[in-house]
C-alpha atoms as a PDB file:
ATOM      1  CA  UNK A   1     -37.285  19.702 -12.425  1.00  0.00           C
ATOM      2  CA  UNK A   2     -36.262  22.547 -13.883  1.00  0.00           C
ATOM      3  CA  UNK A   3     -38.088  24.975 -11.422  1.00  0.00           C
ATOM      4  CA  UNK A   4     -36.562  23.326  -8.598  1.00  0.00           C
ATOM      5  CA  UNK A   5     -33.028  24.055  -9.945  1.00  0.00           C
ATOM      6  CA  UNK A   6     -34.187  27.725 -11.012  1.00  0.00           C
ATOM      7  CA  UNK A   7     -35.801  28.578  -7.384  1.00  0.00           C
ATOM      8  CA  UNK A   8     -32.897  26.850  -5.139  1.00  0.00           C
ATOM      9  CA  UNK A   9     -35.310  24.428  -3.946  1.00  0.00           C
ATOM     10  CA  UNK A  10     -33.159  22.134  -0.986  1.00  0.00           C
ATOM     11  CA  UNK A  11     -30.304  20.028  -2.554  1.00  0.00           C
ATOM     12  CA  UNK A  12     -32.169  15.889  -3.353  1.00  0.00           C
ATOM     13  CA  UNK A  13     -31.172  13.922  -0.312  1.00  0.00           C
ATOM     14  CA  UNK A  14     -30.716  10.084  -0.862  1.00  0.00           C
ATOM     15  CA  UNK A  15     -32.744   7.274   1.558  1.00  0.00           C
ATOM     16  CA  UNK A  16     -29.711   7.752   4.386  1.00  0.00           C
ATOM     17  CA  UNK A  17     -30.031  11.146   4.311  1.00  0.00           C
ATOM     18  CA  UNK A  18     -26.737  12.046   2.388  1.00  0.00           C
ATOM     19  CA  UNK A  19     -26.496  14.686  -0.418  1.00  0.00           C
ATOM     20  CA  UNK A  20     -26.694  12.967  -3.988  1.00  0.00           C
ATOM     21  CA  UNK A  21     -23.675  13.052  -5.512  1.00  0.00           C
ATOM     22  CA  UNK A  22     -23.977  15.190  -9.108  1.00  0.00           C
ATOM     23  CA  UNK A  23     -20.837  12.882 -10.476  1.00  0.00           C
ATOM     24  CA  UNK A  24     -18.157  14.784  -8.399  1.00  0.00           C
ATOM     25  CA  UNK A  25     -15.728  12.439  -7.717  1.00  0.00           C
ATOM     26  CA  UNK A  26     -14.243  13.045  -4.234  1.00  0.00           C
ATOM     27  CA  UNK A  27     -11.276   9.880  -4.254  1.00  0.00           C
ATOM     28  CA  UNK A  28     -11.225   6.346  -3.285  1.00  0.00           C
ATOM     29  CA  UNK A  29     -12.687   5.517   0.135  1.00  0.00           C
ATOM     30  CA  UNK A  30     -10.613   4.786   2.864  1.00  0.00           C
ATOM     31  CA  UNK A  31     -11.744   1.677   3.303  1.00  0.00           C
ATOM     32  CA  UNK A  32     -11.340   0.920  -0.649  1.00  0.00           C
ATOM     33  CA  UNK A  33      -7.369   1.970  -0.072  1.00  0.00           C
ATOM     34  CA  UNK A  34      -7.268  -0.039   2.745  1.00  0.00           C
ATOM     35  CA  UNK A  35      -8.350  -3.089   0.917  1.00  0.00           C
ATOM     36  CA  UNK A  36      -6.367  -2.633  -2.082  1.00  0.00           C
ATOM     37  CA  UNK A  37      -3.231  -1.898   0.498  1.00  0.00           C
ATOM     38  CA  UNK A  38      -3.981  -5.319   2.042  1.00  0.00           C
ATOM     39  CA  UNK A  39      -4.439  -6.933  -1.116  1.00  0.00           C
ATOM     40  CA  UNK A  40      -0.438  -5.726  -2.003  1.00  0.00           C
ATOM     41  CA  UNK A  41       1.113  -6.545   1.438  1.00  0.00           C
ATOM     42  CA  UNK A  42      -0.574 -10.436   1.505  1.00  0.00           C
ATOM     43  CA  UNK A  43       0.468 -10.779  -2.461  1.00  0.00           C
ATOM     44  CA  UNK A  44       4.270  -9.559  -1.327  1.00  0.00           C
ATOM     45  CA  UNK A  45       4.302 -11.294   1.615  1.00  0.00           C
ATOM     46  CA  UNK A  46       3.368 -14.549  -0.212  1.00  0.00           C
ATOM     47  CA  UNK A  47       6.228 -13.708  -2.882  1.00  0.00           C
ATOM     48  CA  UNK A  48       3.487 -13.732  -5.725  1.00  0.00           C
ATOM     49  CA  UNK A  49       3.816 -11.146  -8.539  1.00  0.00           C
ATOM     50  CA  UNK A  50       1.100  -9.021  -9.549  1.00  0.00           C
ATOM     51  CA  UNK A  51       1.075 -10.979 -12.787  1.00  0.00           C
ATOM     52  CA  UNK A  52       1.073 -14.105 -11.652  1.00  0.00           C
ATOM     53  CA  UNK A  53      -1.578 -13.489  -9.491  1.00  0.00           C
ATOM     54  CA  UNK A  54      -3.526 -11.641 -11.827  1.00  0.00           C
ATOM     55  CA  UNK A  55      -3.372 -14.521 -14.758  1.00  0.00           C
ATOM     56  CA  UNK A  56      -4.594 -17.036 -11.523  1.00  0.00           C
ATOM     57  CA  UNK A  57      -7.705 -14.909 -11.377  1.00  0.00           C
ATOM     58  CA  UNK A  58      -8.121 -14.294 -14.967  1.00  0.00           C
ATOM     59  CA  UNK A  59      -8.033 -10.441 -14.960  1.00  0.00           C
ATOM     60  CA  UNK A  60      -4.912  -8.012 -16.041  1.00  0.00           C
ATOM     61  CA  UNK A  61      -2.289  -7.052 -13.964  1.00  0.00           C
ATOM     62  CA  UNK A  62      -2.992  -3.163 -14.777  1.00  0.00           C
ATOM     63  CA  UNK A  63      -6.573  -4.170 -13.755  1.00  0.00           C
ATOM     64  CA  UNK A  64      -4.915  -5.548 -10.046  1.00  0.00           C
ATOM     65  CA  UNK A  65      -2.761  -2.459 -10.156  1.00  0.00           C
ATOM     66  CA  UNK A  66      -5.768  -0.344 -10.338  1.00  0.00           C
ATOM     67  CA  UNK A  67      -7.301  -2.535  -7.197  1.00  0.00           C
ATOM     68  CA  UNK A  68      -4.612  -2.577  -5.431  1.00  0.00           C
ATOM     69  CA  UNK A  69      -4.338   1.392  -5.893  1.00  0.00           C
ATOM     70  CA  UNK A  70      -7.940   1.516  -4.929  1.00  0.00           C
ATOM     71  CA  UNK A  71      -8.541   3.361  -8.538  1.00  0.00           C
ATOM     72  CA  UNK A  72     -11.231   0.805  -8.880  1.00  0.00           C
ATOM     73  CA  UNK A  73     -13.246  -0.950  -6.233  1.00  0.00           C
ATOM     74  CA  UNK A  74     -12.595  -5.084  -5.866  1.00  0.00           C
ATOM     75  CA  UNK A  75     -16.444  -6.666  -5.953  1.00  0.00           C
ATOM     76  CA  UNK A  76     -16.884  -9.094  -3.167  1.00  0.00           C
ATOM     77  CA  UNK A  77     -16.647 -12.100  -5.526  1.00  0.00           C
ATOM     78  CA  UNK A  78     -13.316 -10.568  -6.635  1.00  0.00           C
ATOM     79  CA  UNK A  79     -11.612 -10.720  -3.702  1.00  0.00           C
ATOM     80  CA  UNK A  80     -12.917 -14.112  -2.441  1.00  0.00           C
ATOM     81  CA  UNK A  81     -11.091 -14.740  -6.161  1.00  0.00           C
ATOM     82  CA  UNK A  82      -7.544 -12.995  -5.092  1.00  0.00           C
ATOM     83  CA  UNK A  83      -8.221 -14.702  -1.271  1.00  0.00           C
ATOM     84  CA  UNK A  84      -8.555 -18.028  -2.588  1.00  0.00           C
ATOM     85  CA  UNK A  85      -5.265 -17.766  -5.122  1.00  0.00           C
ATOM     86  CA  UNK A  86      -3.231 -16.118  -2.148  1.00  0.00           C
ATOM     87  CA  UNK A  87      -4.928 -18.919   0.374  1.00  0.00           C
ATOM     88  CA  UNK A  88      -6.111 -16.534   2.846  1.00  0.00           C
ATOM     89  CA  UNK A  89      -9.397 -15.799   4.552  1.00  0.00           C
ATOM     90  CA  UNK A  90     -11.180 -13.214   2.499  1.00  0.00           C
ATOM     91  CA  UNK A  91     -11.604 -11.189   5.811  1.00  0.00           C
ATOM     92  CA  UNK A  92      -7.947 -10.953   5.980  1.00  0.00           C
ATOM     93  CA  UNK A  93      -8.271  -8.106   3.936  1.00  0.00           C
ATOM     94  CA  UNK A  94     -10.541  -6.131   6.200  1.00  0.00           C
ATOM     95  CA  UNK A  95      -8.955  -6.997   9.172  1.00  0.00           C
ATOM     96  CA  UNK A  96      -7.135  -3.529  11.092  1.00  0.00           C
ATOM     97  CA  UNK A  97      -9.943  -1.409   9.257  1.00  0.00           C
ATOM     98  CA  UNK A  98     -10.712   1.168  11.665  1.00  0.00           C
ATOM     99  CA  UNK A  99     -14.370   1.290  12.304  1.00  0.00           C
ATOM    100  CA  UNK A 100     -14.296  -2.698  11.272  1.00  0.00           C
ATOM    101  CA  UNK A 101     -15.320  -4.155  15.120  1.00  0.00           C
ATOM    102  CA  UNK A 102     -16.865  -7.394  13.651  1.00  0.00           C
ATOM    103  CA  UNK A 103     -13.708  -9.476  13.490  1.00  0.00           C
ATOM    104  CA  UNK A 104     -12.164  -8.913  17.206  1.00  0.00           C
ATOM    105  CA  UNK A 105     -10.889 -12.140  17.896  1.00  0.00           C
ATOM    106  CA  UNK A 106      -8.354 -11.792  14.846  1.00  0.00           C
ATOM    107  CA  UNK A 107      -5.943  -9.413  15.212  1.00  0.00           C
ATOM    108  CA  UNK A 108      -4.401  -8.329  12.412  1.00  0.00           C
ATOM    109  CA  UNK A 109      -1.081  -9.794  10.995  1.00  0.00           C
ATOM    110  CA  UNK A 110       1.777  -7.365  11.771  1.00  0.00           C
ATOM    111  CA  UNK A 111       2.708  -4.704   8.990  1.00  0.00           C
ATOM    112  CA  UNK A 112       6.046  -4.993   7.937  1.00  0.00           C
ATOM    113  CA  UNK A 113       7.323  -1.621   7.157  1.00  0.00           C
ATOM    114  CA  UNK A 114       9.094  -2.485   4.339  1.00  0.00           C
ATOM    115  CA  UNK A 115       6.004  -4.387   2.609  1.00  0.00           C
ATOM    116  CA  UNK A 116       3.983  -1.195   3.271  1.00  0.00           C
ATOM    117  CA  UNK A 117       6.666   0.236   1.011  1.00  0.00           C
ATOM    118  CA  UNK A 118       6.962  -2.088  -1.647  1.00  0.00           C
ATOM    119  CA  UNK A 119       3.053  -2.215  -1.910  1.00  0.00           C
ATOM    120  CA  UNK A 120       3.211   1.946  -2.149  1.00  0.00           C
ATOM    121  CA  UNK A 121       3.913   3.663  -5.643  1.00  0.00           C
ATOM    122  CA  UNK A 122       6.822   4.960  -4.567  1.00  0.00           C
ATOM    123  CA  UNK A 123       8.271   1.278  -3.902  1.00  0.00           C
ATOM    124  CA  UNK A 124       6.782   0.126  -6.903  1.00  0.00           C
ATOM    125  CA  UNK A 125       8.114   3.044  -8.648  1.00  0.00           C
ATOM    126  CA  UNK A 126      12.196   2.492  -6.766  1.00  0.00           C
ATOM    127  CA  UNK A 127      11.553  -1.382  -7.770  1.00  0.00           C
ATOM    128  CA  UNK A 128      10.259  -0.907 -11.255  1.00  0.00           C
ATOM    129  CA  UNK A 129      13.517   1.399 -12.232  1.00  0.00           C
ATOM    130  CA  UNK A 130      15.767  -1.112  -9.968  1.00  0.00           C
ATOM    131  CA  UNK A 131      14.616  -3.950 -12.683  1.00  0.00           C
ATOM    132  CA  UNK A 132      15.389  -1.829 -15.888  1.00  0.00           C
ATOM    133  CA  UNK A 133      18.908  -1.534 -14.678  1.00  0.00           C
ATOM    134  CA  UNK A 134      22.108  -3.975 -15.427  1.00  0.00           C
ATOM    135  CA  UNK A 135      21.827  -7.152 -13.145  1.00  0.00           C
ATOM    136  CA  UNK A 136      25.330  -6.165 -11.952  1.00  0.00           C
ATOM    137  CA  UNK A 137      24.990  -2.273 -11.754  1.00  0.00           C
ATOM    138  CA  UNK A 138      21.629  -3.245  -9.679  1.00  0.00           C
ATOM    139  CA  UNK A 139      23.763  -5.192  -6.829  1.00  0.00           C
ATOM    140  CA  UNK A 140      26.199  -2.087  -6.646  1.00  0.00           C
ATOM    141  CA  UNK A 141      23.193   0.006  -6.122  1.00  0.00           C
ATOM    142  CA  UNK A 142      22.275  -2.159  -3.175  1.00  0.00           C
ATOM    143  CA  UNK A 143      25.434  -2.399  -2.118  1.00  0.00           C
ATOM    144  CA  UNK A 144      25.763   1.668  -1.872  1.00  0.00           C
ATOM    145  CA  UNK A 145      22.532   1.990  -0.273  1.00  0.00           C
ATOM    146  CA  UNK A 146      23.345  -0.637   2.216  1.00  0.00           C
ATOM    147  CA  UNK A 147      26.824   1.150   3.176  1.00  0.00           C
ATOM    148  CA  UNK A 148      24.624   4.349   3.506  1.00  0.00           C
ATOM    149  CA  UNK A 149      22.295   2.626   5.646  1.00  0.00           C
ATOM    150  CA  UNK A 150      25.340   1.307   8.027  1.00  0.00           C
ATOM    151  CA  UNK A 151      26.954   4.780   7.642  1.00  0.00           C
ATOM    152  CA  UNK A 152      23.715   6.690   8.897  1.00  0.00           C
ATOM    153  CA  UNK A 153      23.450   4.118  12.170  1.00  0.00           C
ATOM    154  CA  UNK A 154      26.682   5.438  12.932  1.00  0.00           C
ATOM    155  CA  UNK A 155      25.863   8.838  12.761  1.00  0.00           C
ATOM    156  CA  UNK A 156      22.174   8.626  14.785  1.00  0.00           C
ATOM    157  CA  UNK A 157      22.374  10.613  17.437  1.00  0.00           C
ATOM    158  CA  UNK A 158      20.607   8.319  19.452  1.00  0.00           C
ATOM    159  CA  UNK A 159      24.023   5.324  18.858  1.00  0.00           C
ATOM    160  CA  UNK A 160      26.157   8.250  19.642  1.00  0.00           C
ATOM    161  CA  UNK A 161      24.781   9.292  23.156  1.00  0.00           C
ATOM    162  CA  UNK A 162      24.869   5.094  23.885  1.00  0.00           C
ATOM    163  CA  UNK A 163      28.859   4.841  22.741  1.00  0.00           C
ATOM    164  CA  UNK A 164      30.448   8.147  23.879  1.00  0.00           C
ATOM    165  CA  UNK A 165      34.262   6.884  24.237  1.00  0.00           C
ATOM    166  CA  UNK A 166      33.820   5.310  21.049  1.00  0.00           C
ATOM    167  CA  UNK A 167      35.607   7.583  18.202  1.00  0.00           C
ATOM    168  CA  UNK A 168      33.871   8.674  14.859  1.00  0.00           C
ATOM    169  CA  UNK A 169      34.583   6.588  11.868  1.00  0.00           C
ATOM    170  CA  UNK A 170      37.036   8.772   9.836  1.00  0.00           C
ATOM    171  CA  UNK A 171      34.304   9.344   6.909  1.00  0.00           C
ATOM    172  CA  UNK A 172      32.508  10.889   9.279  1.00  0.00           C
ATOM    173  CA  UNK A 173      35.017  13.372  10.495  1.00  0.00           C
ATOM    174  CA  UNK A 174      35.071  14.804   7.386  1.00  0.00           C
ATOM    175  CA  UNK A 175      31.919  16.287   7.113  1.00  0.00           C
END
């Protein structure tokens, strides 16, 4: 073994032909993140927490964090686990996977752009400091980013061009 190593003898190929990998990690797989992505946007959009799904499997809620962040892999009898609680088809988590032709007749349900973001860290993050604040301070906050939401349809360009006789709210004058 050693002489191999010494003389730069070709790099150990595995039966499909890949290089071996010498413990560098290179990331999740795609498909892994994928999964785990799924796994967050069918738990939201069944309004199930991450720890009341993970006490209905029996694991830790850190431990479905780390699935659902794709820092570990789910096994196969995990997920038909996290299907079943969620009552979904275990393929429901592989279906959109690019590359994943097997399940054609099932189109995947829509992504919700605002699940994608509650199932990101970010979201997680924005929700996770949301909760620590005052019940009351918390429904100012969405009140503010509501008004800022309304305020910046006003301003889009794209409204604008569509209402041109329309004058500019004053707030927006002074800018």
């Amino acid at each position: 073994m050693q002489f191999r190593k010494a003389f730069g003898e070709p790099e150990r190929r595995s039966v499909f032909n890949a290089p071996v990998n010498h413990g560098i990690e290179s990331g999740p797989h795609p498909a892994d993140q994928y999964v785990g992505r799924q796994i967050a946007a069918v738990r939201v959009q069944s309004d199930v927490s991450q720890a009341q799904l993970a006490r209905s499997i029996g694991i830790s809620f850190q431990q479905l964090q780390k699935y659902e962040n794709a820092r570990n892999r789910v096994s196969a009898s995990m997920l038909v686990e996290i299907a079943k609680a969620l009552g979904v088809p275990a393929s429901r988590f592989f279906a959109g996977l690019p590359d994943n032709e097997t399940d054609r007749d099932a189109p995947p349900l829509p992504a919700d752009e605002r699940i994608n973001f509650i199932a990101s860290a970010e979201g997680r993050r924005l929700i996770e400091r949301l909760m620590h604040l005052h019940p009351r301070v918390r429904g100012r906050v969405s009140s503010l980013i509501a008004a800022l939401g309304e305020e910046l349809a006003v301003i889009d360009p794209k409204q604008e061009s569509a209402r041109p006789n329309e004058p500019m709210p004053v707030e927006c004058r002074l800018t």
